[in-house]
C-alpha atoms as a PDB file:
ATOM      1  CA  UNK A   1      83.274  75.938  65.851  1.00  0.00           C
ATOM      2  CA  UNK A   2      82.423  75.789  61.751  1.00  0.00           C
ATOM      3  CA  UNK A   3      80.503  79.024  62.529  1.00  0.00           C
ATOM      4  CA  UNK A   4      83.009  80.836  64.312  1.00  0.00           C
ATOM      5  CA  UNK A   5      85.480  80.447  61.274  1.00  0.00           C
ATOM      6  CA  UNK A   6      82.884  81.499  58.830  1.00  0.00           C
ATOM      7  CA  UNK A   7      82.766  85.340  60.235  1.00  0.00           C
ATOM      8  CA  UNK A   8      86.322  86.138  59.120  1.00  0.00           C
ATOM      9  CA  UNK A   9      85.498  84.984  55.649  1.00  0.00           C
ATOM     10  CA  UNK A  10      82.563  86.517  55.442  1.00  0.00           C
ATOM     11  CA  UNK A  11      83.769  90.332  57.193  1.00  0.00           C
ATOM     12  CA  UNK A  12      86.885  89.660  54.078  1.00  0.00           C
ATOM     13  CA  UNK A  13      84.344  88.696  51.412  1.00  0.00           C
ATOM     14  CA  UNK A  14      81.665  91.448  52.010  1.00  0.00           C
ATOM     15  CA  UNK A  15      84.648  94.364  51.870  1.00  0.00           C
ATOM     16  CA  UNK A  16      85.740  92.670  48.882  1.00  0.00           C
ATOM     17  CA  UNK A  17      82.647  93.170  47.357  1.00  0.00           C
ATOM     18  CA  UNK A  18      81.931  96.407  48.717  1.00  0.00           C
ATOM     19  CA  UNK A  19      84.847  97.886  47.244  1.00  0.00           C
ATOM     20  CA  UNK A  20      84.703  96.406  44.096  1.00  0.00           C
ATOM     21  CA  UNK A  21      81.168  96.387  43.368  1.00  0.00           C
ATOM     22  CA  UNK A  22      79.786  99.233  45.388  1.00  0.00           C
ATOM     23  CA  UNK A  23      77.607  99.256  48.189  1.00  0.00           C
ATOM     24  CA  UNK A  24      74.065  98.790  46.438  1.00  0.00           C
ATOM     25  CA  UNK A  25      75.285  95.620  44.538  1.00  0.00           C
ATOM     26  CA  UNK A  26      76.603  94.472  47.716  1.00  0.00           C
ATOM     27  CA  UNK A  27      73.420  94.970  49.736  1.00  0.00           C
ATOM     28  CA  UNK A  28      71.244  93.794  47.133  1.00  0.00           C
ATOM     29  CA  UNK A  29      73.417  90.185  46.616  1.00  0.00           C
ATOM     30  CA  UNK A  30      72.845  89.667  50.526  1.00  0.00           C
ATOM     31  CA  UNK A  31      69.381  90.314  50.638  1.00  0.00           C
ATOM     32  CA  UNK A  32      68.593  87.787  48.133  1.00  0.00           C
ATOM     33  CA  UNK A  33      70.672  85.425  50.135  1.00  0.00           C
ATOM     34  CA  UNK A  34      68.475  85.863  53.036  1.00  0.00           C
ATOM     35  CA  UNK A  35      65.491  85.751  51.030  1.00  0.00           C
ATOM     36  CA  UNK A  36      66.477  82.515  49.723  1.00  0.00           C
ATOM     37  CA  UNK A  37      67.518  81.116  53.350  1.00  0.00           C
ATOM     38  CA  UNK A  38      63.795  82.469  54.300  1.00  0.00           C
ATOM     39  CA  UNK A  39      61.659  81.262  52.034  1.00  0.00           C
ATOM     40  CA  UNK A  40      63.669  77.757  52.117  1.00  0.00           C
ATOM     41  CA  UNK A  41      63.100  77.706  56.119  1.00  0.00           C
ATOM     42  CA  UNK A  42      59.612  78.628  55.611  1.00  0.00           C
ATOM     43  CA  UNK A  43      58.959  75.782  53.022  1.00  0.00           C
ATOM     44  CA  UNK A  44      60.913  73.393  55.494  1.00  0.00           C
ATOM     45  CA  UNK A  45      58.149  70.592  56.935  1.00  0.00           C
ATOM     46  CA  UNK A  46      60.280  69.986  60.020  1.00  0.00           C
ATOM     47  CA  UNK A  47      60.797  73.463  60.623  1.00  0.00           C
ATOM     48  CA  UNK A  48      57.008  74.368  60.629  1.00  0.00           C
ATOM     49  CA  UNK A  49      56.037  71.481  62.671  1.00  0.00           C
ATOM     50  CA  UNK A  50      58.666  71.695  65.711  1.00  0.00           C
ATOM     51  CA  UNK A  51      58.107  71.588  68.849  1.00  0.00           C
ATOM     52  CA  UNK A  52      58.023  74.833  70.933  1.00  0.00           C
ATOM     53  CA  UNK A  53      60.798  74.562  73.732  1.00  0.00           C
ATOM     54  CA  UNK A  54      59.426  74.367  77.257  1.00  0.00           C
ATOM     55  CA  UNK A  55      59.730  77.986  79.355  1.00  0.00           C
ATOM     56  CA  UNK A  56      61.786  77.655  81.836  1.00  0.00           C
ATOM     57  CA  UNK A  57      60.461  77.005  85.353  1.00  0.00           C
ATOM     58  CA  UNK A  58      59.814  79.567  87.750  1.00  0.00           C
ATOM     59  CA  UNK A  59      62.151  80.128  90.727  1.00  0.00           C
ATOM     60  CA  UNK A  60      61.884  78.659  93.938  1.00  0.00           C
ATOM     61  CA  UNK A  61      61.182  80.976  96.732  1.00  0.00           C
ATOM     62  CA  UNK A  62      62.366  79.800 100.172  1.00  0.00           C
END
């Protein structure tokens, strides 16, 4: 539910920006958010060493 309440803010927040600092500024400011989030999640122990999630089985045919 926390991340369902997060996209208003952030669809208000990134026009904000965009209108008051441009569109390159803008763009530039969330790329090096995601770069951060990245390289964090790369250098993350637990995520590198999960588990892979099981496929799912095959159907039955009857």
């Amino acid at each position: 539910m926390i991340g369902w309440c997060t996209v208003p803010l952030g669809t208000l927040l990134g026009g904000i920006s965009l209108q008051s600092l441009g569109a390159v500024p803008t763009f530039a400011a969330l790329a090096a958010c995601l770069a951060v989030v990245a390289v964090a999640s790369t250098a993350s122990r637990q995520i590198r060493q999960a588990s892979r999630p099981e496929p799912p089985a095959a159907p039955s045919t009857r």
